[in-house]
N, C-alpha and C. Protein backbone atom coordinates (compact mmCIF):
# COMPACT_ATOMS: atom_id res chain seq x y z
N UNK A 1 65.47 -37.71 -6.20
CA UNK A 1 65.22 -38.29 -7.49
C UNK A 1 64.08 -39.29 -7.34
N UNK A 2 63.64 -39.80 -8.38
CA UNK A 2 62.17 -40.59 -8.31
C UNK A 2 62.47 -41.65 -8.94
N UNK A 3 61.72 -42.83 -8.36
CA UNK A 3 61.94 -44.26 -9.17
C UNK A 3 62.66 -44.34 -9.87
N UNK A 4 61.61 -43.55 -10.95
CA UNK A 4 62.14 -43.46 -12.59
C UNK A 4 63.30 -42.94 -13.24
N UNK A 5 64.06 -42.26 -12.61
CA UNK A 5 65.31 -41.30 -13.01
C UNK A 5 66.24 -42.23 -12.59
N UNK A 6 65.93 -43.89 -12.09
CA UNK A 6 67.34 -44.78 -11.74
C UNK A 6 67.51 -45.26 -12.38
N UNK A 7 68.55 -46.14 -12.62
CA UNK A 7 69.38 -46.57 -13.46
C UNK A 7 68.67 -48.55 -13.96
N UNK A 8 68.02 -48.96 -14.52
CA UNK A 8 67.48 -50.17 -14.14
C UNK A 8 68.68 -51.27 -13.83
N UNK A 9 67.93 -52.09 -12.60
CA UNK A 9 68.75 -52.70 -11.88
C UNK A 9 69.76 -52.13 -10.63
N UNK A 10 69.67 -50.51 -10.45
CA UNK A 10 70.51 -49.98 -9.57
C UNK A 10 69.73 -50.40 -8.48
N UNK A 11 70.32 -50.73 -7.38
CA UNK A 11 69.60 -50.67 -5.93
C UNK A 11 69.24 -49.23 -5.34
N UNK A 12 68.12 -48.94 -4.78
CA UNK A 12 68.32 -47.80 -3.98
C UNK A 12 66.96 -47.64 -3.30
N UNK A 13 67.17 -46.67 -1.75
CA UNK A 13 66.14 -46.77 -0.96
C UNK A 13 65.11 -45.73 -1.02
N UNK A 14 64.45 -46.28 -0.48
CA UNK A 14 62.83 -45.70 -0.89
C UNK A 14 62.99 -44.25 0.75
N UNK A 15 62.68 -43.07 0.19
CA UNK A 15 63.12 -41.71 1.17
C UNK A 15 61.61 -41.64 1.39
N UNK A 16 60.69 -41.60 0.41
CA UNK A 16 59.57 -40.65 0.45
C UNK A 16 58.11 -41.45 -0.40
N UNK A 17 57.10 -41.42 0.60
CA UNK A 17 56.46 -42.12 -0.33
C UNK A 17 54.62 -40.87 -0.21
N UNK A 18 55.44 -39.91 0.46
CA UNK A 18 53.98 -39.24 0.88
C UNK A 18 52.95 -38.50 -0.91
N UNK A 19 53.81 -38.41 -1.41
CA UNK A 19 53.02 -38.11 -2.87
C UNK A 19 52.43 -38.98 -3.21
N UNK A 20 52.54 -40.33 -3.21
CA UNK A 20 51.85 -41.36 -3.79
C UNK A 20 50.31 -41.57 -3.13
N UNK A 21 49.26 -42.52 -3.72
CA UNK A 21 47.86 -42.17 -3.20
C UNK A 21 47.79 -42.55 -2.08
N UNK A 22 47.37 -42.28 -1.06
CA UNK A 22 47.20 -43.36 0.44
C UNK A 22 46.58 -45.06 -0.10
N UNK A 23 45.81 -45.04 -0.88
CA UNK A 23 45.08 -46.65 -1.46
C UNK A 23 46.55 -47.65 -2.12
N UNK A 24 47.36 -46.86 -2.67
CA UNK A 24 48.53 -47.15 -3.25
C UNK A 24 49.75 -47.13 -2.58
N UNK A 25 49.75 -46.31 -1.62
CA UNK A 25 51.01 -46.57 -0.33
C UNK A 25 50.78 -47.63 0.58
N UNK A 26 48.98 -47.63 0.76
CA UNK A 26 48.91 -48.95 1.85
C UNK A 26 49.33 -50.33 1.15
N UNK A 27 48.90 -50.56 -0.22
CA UNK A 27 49.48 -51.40 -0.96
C UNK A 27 50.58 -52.47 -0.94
N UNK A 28 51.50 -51.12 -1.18
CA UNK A 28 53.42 -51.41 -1.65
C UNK A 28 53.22 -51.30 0.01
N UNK A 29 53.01 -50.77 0.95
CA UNK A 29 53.33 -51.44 1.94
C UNK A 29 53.21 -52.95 2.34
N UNK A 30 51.75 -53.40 2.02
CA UNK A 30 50.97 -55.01 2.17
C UNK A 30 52.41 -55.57 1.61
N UNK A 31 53.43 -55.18 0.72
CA UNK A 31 53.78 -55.65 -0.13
C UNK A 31 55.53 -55.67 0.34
N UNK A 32 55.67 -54.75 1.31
CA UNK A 32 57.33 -54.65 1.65
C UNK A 32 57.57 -52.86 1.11
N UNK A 33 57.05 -52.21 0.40
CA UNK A 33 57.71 -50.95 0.11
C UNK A 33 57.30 -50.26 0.72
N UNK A 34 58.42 -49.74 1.88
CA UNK A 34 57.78 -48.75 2.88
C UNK A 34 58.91 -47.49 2.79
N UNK A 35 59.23 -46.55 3.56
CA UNK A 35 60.38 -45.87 3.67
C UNK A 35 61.53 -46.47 4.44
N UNK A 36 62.28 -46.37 3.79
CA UNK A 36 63.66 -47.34 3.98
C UNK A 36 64.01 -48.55 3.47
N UNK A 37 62.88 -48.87 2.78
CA UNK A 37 63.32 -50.59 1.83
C UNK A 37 64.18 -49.76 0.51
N UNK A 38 64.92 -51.48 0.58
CA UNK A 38 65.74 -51.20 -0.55
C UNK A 38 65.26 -52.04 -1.96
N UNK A 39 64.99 -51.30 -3.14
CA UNK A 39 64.36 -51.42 -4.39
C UNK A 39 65.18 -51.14 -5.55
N UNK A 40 64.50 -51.77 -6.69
CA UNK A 40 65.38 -51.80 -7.77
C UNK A 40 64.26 -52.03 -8.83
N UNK A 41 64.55 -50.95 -9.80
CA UNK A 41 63.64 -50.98 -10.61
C UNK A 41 64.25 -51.76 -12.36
N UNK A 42 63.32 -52.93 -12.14
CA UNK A 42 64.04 -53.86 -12.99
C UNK A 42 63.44 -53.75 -14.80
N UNK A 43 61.90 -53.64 -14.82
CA UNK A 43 61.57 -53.41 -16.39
C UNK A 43 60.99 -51.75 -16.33
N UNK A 44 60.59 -51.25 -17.84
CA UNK A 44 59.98 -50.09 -17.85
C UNK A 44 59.29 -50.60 -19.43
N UNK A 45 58.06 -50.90 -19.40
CA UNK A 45 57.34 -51.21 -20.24
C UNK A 45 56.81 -50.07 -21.40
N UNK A 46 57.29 -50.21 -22.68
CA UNK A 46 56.72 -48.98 -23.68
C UNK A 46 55.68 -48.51 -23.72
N UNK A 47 55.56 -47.18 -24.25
CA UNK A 47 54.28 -46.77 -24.44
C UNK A 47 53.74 -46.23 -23.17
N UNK A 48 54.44 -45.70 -22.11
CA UNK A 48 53.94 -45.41 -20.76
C UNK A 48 53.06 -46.51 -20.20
N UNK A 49 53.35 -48.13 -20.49
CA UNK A 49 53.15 -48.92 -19.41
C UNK A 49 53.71 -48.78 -17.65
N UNK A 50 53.57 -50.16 -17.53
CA UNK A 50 53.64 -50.55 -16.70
C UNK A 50 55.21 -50.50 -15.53
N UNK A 51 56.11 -50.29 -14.44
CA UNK A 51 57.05 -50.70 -14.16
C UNK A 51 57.14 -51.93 -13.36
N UNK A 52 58.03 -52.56 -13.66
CA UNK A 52 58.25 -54.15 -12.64
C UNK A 52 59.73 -53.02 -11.63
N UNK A 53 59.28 -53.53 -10.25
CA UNK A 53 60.34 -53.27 -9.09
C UNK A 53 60.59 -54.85 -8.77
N UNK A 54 61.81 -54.71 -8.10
CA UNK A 54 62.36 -56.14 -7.12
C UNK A 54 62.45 -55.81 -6.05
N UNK A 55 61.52 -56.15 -4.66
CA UNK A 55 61.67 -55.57 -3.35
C UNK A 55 62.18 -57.36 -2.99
N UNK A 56 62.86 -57.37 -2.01
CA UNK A 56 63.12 -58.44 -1.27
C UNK A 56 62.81 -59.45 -1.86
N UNK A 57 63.19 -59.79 -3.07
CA UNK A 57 63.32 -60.78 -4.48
C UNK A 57 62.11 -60.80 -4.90
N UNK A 58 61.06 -60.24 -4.70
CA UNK A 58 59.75 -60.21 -5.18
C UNK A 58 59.66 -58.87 -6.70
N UNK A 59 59.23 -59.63 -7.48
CA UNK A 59 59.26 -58.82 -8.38
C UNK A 59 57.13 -58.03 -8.39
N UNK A 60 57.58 -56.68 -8.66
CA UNK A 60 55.83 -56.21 -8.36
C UNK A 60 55.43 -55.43 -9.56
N UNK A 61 54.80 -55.43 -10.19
CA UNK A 61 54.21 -54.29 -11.43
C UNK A 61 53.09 -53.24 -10.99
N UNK A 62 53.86 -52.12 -10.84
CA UNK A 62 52.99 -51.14 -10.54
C UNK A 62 52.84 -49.65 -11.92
N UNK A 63 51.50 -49.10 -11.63
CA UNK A 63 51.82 -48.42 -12.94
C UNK A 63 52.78 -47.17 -12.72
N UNK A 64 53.03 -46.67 -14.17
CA UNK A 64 54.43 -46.05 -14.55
C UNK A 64 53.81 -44.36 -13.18
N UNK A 65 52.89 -43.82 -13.56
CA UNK A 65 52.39 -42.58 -12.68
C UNK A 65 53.14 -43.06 -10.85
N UNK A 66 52.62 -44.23 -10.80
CA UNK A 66 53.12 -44.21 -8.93
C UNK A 66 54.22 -44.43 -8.88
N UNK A 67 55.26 -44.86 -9.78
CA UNK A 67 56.52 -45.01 -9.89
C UNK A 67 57.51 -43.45 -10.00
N UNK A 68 56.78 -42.68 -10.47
CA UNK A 68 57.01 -41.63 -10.45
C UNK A 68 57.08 -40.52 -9.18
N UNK A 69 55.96 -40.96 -8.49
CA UNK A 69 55.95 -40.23 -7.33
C UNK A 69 56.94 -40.65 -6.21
N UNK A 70 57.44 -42.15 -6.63
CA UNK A 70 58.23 -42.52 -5.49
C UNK A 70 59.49 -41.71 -5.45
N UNK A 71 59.95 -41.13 -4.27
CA UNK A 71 61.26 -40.44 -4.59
C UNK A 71 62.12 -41.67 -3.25
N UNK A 72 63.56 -41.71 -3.98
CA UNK A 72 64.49 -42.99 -3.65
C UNK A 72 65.82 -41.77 -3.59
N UNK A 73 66.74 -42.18 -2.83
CA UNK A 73 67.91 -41.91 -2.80
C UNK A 73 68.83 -43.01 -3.46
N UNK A 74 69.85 -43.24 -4.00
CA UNK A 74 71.14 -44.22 -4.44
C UNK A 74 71.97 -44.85 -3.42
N UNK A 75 72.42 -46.12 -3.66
CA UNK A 75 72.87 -46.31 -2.24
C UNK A 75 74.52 -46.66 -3.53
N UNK A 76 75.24 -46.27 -2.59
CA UNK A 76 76.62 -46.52 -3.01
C UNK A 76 77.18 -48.05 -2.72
């Protein structure tokens, strides 16, 4: 499943980040989102904006397209 198909506010870890752009993976890496961090996708802005994530209490706005590519598993 991808970012976007979670539940906002669910926790869950990041499986796969190879779809996303390499300029945009090195990024969310600079940033803590690598494979195996645990994320939570907290706003989803109308109109195909923007998404806010919470990695390690840091809240990040990335756009809605790379949020998409991220695929996450659920953590129970």
């Amino acid at each position: 499943m991808t970012l976007l198909e979670t539940h906002w506010g669910s926790k869950v870890k990041v499986t796969n980040l190879e779809s996303v752009q390499q300029l945009v993976r090195r990024r969310l890496g600079d940033l803590g989102v690598m494979e195996g961090s645990v994320i939570s996708l907290r706003k989803a802005m109308p109109f195909g904006g923007p998404c806010t994530i919470e990695v390690k209490g840091q809240w990040i706005a990335i756009r809605r397209k790379d949020a998409g590519h991220i695929v996450v598993e659920a953590l129970c």
